[in-house]
Each structure stands twice: as structure tokens, then as C-alpha cells.
Protein backbone atom coordinates (compact mmCIF):
# COMPACT_ATOMS: atom_id res chain seq x y z
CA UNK A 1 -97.04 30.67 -4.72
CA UNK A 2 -93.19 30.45 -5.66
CA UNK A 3 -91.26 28.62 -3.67
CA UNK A 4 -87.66 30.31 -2.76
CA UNK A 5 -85.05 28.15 -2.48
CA UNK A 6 -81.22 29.30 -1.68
CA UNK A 7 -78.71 27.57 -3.95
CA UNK A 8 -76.37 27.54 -0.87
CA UNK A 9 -73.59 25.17 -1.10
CA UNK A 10 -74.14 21.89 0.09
CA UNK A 11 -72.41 20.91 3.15
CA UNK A 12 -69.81 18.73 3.12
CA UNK A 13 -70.54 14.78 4.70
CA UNK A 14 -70.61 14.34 8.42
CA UNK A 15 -71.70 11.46 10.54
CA UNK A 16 -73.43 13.95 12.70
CA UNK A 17 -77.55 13.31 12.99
CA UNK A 18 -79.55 15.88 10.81
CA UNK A 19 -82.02 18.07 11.92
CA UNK A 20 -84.52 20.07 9.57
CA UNK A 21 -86.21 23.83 10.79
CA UNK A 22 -89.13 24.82 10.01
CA UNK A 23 -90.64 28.10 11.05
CA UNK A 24 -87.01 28.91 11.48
CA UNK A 25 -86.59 32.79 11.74
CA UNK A 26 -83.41 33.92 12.19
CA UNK A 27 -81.56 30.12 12.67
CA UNK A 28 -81.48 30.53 17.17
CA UNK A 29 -83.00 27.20 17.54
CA UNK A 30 -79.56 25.73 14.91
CA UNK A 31 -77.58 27.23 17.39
CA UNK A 32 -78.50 25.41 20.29
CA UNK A 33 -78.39 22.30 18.45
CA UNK A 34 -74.92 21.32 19.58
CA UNK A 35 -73.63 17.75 17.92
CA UNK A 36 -76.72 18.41 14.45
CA UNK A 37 -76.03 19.41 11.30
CA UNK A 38 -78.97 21.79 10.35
CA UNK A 39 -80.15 20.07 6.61
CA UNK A 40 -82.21 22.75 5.70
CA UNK A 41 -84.70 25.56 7.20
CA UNK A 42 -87.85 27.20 6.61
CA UNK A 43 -89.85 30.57 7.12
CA UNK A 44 -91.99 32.36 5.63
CA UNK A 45 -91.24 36.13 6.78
CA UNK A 46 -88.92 37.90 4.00
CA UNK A 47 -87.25 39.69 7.16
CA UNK A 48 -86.15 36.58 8.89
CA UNK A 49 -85.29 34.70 6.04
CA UNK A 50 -82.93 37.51 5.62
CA UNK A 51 -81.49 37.52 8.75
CA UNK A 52 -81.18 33.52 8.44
CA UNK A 53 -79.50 34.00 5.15
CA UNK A 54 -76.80 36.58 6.25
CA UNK A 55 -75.78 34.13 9.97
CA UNK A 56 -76.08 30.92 7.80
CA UNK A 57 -75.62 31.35 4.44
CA UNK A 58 -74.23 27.69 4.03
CA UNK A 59 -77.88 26.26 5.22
CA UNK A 60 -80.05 25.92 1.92
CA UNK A 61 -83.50 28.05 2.88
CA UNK A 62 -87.15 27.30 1.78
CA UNK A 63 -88.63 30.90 1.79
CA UNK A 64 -92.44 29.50 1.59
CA UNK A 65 -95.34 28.94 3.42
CA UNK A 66 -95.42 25.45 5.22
CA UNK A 67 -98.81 24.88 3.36
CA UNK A 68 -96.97 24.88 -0.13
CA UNK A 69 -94.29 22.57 0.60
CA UNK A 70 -94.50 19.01 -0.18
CA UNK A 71 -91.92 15.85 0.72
CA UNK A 72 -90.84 16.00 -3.43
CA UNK A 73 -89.42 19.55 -2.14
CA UNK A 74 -87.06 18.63 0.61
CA UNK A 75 -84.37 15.84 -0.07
CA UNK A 76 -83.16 13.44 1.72
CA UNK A 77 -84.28 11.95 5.33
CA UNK A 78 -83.46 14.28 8.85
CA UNK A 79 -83.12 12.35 12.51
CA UNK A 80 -84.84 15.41 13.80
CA UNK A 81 -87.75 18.17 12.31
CA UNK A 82 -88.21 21.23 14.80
CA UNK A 83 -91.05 23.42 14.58
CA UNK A 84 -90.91 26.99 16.37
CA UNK A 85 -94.66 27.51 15.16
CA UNK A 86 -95.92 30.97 15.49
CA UNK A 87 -97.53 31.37 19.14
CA UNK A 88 -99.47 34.49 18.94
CA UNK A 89 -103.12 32.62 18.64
CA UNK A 90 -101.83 30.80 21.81
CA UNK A 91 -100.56 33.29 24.18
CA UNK A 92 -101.79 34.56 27.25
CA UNK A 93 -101.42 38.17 26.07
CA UNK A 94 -103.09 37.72 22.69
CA UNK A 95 -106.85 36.35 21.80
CA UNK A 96 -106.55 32.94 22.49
CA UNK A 97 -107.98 31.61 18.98
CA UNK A 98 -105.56 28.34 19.85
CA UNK A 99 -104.75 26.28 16.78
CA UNK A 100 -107.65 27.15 14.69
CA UNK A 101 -106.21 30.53 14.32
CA UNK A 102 -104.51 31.82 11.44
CA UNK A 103 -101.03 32.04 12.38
CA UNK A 104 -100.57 29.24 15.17
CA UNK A 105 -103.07 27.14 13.14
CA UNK A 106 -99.72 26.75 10.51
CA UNK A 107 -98.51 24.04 13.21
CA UNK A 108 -100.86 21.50 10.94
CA UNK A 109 -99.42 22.92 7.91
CA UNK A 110 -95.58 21.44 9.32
CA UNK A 111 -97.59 18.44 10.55
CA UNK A 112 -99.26 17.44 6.99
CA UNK A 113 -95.50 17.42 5.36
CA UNK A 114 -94.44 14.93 8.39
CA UNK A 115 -96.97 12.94 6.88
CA UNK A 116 -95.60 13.38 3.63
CA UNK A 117 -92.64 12.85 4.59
CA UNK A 118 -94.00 9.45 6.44
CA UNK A 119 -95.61 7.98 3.30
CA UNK A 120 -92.43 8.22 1.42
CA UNK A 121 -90.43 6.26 4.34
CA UNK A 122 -88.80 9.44 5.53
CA UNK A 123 -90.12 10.76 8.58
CA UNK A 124 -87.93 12.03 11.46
CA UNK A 125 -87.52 9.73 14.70
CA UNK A 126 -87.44 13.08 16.47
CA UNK A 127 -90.32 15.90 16.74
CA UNK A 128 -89.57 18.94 18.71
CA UNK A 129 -92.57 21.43 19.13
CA UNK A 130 -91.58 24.59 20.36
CA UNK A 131 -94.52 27.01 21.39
CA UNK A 132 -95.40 29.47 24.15
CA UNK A 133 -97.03 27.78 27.64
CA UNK A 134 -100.49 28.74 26.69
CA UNK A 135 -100.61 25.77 24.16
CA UNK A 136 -101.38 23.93 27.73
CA UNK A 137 -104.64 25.69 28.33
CA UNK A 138 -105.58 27.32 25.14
CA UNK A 139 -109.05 25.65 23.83
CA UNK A 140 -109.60 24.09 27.41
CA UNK A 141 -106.87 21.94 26.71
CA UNK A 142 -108.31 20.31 23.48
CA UNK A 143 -105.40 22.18 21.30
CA UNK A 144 -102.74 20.60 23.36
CA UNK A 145 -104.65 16.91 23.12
CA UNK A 146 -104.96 17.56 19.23
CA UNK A 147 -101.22 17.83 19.16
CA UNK A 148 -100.56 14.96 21.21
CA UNK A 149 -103.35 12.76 19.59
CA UNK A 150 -101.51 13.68 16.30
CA UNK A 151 -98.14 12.39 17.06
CA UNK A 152 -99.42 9.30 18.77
CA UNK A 153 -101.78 8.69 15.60
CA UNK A 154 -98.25 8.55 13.71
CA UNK A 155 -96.67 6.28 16.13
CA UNK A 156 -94.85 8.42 18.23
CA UNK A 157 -94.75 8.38 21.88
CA UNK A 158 -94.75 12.32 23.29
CA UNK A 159 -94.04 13.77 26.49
CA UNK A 160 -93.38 17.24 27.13
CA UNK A 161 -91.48 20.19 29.13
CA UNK A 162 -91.67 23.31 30.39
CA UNK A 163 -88.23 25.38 30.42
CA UNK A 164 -87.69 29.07 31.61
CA UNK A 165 -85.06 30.62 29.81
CA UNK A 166 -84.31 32.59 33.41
CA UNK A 167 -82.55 29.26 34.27
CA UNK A 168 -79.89 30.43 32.10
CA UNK A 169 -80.25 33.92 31.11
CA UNK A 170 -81.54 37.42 33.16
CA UNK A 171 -85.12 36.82 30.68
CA UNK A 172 -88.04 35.14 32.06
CA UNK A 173 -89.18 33.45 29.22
CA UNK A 174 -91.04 29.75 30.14
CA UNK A 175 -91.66 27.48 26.44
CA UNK A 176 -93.41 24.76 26.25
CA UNK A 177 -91.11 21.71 24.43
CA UNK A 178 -93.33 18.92 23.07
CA UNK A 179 -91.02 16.14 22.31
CA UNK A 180 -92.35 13.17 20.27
CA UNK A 181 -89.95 9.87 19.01
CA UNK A 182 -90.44 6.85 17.20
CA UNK A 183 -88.08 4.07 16.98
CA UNK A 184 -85.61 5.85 19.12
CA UNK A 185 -85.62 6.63 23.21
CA UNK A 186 -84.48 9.10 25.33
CA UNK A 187 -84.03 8.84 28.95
CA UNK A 188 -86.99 9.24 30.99
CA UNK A 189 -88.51 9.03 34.76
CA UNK A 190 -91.15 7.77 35.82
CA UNK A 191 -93.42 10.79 36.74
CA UNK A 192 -93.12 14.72 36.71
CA UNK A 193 -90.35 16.38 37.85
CA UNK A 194 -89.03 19.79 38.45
CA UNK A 195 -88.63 22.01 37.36
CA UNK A 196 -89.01 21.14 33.58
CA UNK A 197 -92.83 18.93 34.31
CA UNK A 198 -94.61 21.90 35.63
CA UNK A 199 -98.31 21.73 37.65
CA UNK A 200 -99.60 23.25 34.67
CA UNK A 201 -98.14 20.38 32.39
CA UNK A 202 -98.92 18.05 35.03
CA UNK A 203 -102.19 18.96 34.97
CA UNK A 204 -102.64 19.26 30.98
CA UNK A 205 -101.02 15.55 31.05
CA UNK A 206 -104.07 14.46 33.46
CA UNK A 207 -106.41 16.29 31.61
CA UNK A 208 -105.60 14.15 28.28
CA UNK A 209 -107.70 10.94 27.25
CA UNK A 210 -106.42 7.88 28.57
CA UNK A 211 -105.48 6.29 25.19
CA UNK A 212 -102.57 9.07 24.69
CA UNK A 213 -101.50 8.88 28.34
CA UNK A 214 -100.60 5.40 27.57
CA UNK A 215 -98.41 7.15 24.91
CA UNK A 216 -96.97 9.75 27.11
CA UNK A 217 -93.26 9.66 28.73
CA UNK A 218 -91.61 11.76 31.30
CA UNK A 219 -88.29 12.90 30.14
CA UNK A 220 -85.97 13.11 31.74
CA UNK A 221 -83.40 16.32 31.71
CA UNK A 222 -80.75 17.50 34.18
CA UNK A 223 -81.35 20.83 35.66
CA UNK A 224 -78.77 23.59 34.75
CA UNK A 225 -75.89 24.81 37.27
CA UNK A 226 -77.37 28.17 38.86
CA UNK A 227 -77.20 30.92 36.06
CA UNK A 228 -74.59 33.33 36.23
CA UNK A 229 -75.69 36.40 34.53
CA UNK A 230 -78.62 39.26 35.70
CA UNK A 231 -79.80 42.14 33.38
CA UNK A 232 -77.11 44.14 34.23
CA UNK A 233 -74.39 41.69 32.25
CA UNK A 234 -76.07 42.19 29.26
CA UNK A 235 -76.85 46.00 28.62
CA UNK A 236 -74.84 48.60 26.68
CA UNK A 237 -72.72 51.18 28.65
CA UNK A 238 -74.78 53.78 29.65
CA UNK A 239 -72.83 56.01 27.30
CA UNK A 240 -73.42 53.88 24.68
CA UNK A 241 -77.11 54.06 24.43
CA UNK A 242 -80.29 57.13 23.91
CA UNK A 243 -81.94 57.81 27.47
CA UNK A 244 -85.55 59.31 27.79
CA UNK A 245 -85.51 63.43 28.65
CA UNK A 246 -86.76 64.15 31.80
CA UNK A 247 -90.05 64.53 30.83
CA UNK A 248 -90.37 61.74 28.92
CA UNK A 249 -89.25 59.60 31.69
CA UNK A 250 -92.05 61.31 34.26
CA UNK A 251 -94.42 60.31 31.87
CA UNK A 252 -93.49 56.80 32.01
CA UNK A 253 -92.88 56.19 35.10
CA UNK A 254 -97.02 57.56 36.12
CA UNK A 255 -97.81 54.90 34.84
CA UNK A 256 -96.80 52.75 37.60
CA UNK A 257 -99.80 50.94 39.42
CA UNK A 258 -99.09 51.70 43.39
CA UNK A 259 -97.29 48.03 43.63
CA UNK A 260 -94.76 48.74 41.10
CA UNK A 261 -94.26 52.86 41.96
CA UNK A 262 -93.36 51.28 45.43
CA UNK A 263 -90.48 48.84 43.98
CA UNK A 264 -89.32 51.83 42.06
CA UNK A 265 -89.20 54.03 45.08
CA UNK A 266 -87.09 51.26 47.08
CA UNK A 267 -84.63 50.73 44.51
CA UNK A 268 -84.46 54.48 43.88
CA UNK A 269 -83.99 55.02 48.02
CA UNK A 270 -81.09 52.39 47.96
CA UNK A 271 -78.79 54.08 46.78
CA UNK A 272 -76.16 51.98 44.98
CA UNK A 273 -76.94 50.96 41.12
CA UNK A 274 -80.55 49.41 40.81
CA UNK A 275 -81.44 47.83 37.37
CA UNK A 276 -84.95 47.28 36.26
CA UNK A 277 -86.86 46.25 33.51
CA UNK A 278 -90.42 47.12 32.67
CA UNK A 279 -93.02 46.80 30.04
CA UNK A 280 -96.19 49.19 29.54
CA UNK A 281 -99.79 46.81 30.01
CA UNK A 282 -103.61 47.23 29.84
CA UNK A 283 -105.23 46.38 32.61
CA UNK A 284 -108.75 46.70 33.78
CA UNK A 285 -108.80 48.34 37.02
CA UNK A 286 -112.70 49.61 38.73
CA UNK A 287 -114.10 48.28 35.37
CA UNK A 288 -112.08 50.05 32.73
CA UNK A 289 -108.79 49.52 31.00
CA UNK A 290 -105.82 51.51 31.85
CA UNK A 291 -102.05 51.27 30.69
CA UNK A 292 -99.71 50.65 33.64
CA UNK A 293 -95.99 50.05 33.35
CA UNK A 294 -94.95 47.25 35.11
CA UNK A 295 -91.33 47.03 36.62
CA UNK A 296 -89.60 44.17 37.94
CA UNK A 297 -85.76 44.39 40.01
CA UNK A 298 -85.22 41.12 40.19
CA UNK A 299 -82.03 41.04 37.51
CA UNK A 300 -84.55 39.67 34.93
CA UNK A 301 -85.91 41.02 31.94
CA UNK A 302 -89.53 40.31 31.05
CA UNK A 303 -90.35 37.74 28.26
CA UNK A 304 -89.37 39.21 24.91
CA UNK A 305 -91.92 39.97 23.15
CA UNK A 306 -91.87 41.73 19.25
CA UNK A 307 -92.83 45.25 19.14
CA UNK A 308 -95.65 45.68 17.16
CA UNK A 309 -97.54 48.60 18.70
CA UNK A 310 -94.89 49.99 20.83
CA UNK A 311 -96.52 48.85 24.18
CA UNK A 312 -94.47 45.27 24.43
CA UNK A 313 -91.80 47.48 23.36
CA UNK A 314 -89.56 46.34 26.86
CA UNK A 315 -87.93 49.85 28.76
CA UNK A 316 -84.95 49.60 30.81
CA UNK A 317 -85.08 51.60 34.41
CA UNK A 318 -81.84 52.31 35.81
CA UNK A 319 -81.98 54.21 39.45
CA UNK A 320 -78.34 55.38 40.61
CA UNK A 321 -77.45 57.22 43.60
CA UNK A 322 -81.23 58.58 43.95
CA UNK A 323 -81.60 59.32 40.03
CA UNK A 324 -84.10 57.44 37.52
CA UNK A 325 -83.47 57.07 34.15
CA UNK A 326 -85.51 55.25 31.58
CA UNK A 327 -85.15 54.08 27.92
CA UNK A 328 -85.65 51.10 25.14
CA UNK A 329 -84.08 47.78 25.79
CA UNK A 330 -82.28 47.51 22.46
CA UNK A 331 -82.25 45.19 19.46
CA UNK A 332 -78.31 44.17 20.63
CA UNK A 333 -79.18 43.57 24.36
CA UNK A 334 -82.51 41.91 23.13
CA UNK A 335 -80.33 39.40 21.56
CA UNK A 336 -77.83 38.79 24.57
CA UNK A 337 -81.40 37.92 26.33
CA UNK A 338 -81.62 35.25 23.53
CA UNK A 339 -78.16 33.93 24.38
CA UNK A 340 -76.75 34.87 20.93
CA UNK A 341 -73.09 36.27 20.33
CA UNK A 342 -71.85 39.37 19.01
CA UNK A 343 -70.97 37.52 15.59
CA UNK A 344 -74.60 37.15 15.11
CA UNK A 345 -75.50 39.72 12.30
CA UNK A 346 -79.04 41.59 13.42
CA UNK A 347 -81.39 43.42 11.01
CA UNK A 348 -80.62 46.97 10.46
CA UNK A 349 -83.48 48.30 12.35
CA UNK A 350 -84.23 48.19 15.69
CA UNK A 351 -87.54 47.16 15.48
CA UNK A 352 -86.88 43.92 13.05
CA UNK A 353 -84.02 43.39 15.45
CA UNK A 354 -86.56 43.56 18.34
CA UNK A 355 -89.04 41.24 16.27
CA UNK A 356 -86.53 38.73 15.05
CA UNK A 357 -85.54 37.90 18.65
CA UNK A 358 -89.08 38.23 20.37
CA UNK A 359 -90.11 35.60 17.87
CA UNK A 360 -87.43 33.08 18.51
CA UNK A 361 -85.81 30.78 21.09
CA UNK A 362 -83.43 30.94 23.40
CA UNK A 363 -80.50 29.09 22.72
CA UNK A 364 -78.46 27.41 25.88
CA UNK A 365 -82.58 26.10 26.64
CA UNK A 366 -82.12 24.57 22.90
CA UNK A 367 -78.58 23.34 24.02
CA UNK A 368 -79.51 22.04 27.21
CA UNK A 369 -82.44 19.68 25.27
CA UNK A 370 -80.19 18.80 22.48
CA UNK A 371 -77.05 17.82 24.66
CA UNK A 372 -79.72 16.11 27.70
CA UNK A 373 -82.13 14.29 25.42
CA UNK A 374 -82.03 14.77 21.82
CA UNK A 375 -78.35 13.08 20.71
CA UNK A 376 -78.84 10.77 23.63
CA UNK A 377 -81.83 9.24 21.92
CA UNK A 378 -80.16 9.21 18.60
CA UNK A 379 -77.67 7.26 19.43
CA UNK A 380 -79.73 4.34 21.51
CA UNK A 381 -82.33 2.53 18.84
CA UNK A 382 -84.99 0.74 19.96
């Protein structure tokens, strides 16, 4: 396989700790990485390594699969290597094949160049893991403890935590942050707690052998001010945007399950300006699957998900003075959710736009570990 390299300019020399991206996508995880220079990225998908190009065209770009790169490709030595693996063999929606699947099982891919990297005396002191919650439970728990026991095997002591994007933005979007260092040391405490050590990371740390619990830290990370923003903040004028016809809209909304037709006829009876978000799910109700679409009026969106399918395909509900209107969340508001800018150049298409964001990180929860743990353990050798 060719490996595609950007000839991108080089950077010019700062004293600022380096950081390296793999499984990059469109560069969101850079962005929260306040006080890094980014050294390089990676990705495999020709669409986000477009995207990544156009937002951060002075960042050189390995276009290749993790498999094919080697520690001869990448010069020079980062502080930090992030890995934003792909999650779909781990989520809760999907199959659950855990890291032996095809697509999450490229996490060992990124782990066998840290090794490469190691036996030429350039590993990272930092290893940030970014992956959906269900890494916790997938496999029982063994895919979680075959992480762990990997970064311990290297000399790395690992801890881990769970962070909702809803602390900061209108999306309810919990990742799971697996944070291993060696030779460096960020602040900890002494056992879990909230809201980032979660009782399901709690209980995945309990379920691990004892030799890596010996390994494992708390760390320790100031909670954010209450957020600031609901769904509302982020959406187009309703001018702006393509609304459902009237019977496209009845035909959505049937497919409310009693619980959720009942929080759309309350917001509907209110009165004032209700926003909702929904998305359409299976569900097995009396023994057989049915689609339902499932609203929520709590000014958050649902997790973004990419659109492959149509169903996760997120709708926005808007009842006002006793009318309902429906449509798509779009590729713009999508990556608002995210935390991104207006500057940030999207993919033509609204469904790459949808995909490029569903598949990334948010970036004030990237901020909020870089500023709260990351550059403070940089900066304190052990």
C-alpha cells in the first residue's frame, strides 16, 4: 500500500510539547489541545484526510493505514500520541465484536508503532485513548484489561475517565479517555471521583487483575463551570434551513413509542418555543422489532452519530405556539455540537459533514484534559 504523505511546510520551532494524531479525521482532537503543537496526523479515510488537509494544511498528514506505518516513517520524538480509534466494534448500538473486530481491532495497529517507536528510544510519555464507553464492557471486560495490560506491559501506569460532552455542549455524548504516562505524572486522587470515574469505570477498574490495579491511578480533573449553551444556541434560523411537509412530519412523528408521543404532546401544549431532538431506533417490542423515534426536550442533542443508513440520521422537533415541525439536524449545527467554529471548513455534503463530526471528538472535553492533566504532567518529570 502507498503511503501518502503531505509535503506541508514544516512548522517553525517552539518550546511547546508535541503531540502526534493518529486516527485523526478531520484534526477536532488538535483543537482541543491548547499549549501542543500537533507534529503530525494520521487517517486512513480519503474524506477526512481531506477535510484535515483543507483546516490544517500546515500539519504534515500520513494518509495510510496504521498497519503500514513503521517508526522509520514518522520523525522525530512527540511528548504525547492520541488515538481516536474507530469505536463502531465497541458500541452499544453496533455488534459488539470489541477489539477483535475489524475496524476497532486497528487500536493494536497504533499500539505496535508505540512499540516501534519504543525500541528506537522514542516513545511518547503520554498515551491518550479516546473510544466510546462500551470499551468498559465490551468482551466482558477482557478488551478493556487487554488495553490496560498493554500499556502497563510498556511501563506505563494508566488510569482512565469518563467525560460527557453535555458538560459543555447541548450533546450528550459520554467517551471513555484512557490515559497512560511513563516518566512523567499528572495530578491524581486517591480513588474515583465524579463525575469523570464513573460506576461503570469503577467497576471495570475492580473487575481488572490485581497486577494492573497496582498500575492504575485516579486522575485527577476539575469539573467544568455549569455549561452555558442548550440546543437551541446552536441551530440555524428557522428560515435558514429545509423543514419536513406536513406529511412527512406525521409520518415521523407515529413513530413515537407512547413515552415519547407524551413528551411531544407536553411541549406541543406549552405553548412558548419547545426544542427537541430525536433519532429514529429499532426496538423489540411483544417480540418483534419496530422503528420508534425517540425525542428528548431536555436542550440536548443525542450523541452524534454518522449517518450511514439514514436511521442515526439525528431530526430536530421544534413545537411553537401549538405547531410541530420536524427536519435534519444539519452538517453546520452538527459541528457547533462538536464545539468547532465557523472557520472550520466542512465537506461539501451533508452527509460527509454529518460523518466527519459523528466520528470525532468534542473539543472543550479535549481542552479541558489537555489544560487539567496533560501539560500539567509535561511539565513535572519524575
Amino acid at each position: 500500500m502507498t503511503i501518502r504523505v503531505d509535503t506541508a511546510p514544516v512548522p517553525p520551532f517552539t518550546p511547546s510539547p508535541v503531540a502526534w494524531e493518529f486516527f485523526a479525521g478531520g484534526g477536532l482532537a488538535g483543537l482541543g489541545l491548547d499549549g501542543f503543537r500537533i507534529g503530525l496526523a494520521n487517517d486512513i479515510d480519503a474524506m477526512k484526510a481531506a477535510a484535515f488537509r483543507a483546516n490544517h494544511p500546515a500539519i504534515p498528514l500520513y494518509e495510510a493505514d496504521v498497519w503500514t506505518l513503521s517508526a522509520a516513517d514518522l520523525p522525530g520524538r512527540p511528548d504525547l500520541c492520541w488515538a481516536s480509534s474507530p469505536c463502531q466494534d465497541l458500541s452499544l448500538a453496533g455488534a459488539r465484536a470489541g477489539l477483535g473486530g475489524v475496524r476497532s481491532g486497528a487500536f493494536w495497529g497504533f499500539w505496535r508503532l508505540i512499540l516501534d517507536l519504543d525500541a528506537a528510544g522514542r516513545a511518547p510519555p503520554v498515551v491518550v485513548i479516546e473510544n466510546v464507553a462500551g470499551l468498559l464492557t465490551s468482551a466482558g471486560g477482557a478488551d478493556f484489561a487487554a488495553v490496560c495490560a498493554a500499556l502497563v506491559a510498556a511501563g506505563y501506569r494508566v488510569g482512565a475517565l469518563e467525560m460527557d460532552a453535555a458538560l459543555w455542549l447541548p450533546q450528550s455524548r459520554p467517551r471513555l479517555f484512557i490515559v497512560a504516562m511513563r516518566g512523567v505524572a499528572g495530578p491524581t486522587v486517591p480513588g474515583p471521583v465524579a463525575p469523570f470515574h464513573s460506576a461503570r469505570l469503577a467497576a471495570a477498574h475492580d473487575r481488572l487483575p490485581e497486577t494492573l490495579r497496582r498500575s492504575w491511578v485516579w486522575w485527577s480533573l476539575a469539573a467544568p463551570a455549569r455549561r452555558n449553551l442548550d440546543l437551541s444556541a446552536v441551530l440555524e434560523p428557522d428560515a435558514a434551513v429545509d423543514w419536513f411537509d406536513a406529511g412527512r412530519t406525521e409520518a415521523l412523528l407515529a413513530l413515537c413509542a407512547p413515552l415519547h408521543r407524551a413528551r411531544l404532546d407536553r411541549a406541543a401544549a406549552d405553548g412558548s418555543r419547545q426544542v427537541g431532538a430525536g433519532y429514529r431506533r429499532v426496538r423489540t417490542e411483544a417480540g418483534r422489532k419496530v422503528q420508534r423515534l425517540e425525542l428528548r426536550f431536555d436542550g440536548l442533542a443525542g450523541c452524534l452519530r454518522t449517518p450511514a443508513g439514514g436511521s442515526s440520521r439525528q431530526y430536530v422537533v421544534v413545537c411553537d405556539d401549538g405547531r410541530i415541525r420536524a427536519r435534519r439536524l444539519t452538517g453546520r449545527e452538527a459541528a457547533r455540537l462538536m464545539g468547532v467554529d465557523e472557520a472550520y471548513g466542512l465537506p461539501a455534503g451533508e452527509g460527509a459533514a454529518l460523518k466527519l463530526m459523528g466520528d470525532a471528538v468534542a473539543v472543550p472535553v479535549v481542552r479541558a484534559l489537555s489544560d487539567g492533566l496533560l501539560r500539567p504532567a509535561l511539565s513535572v518529570p519524575t
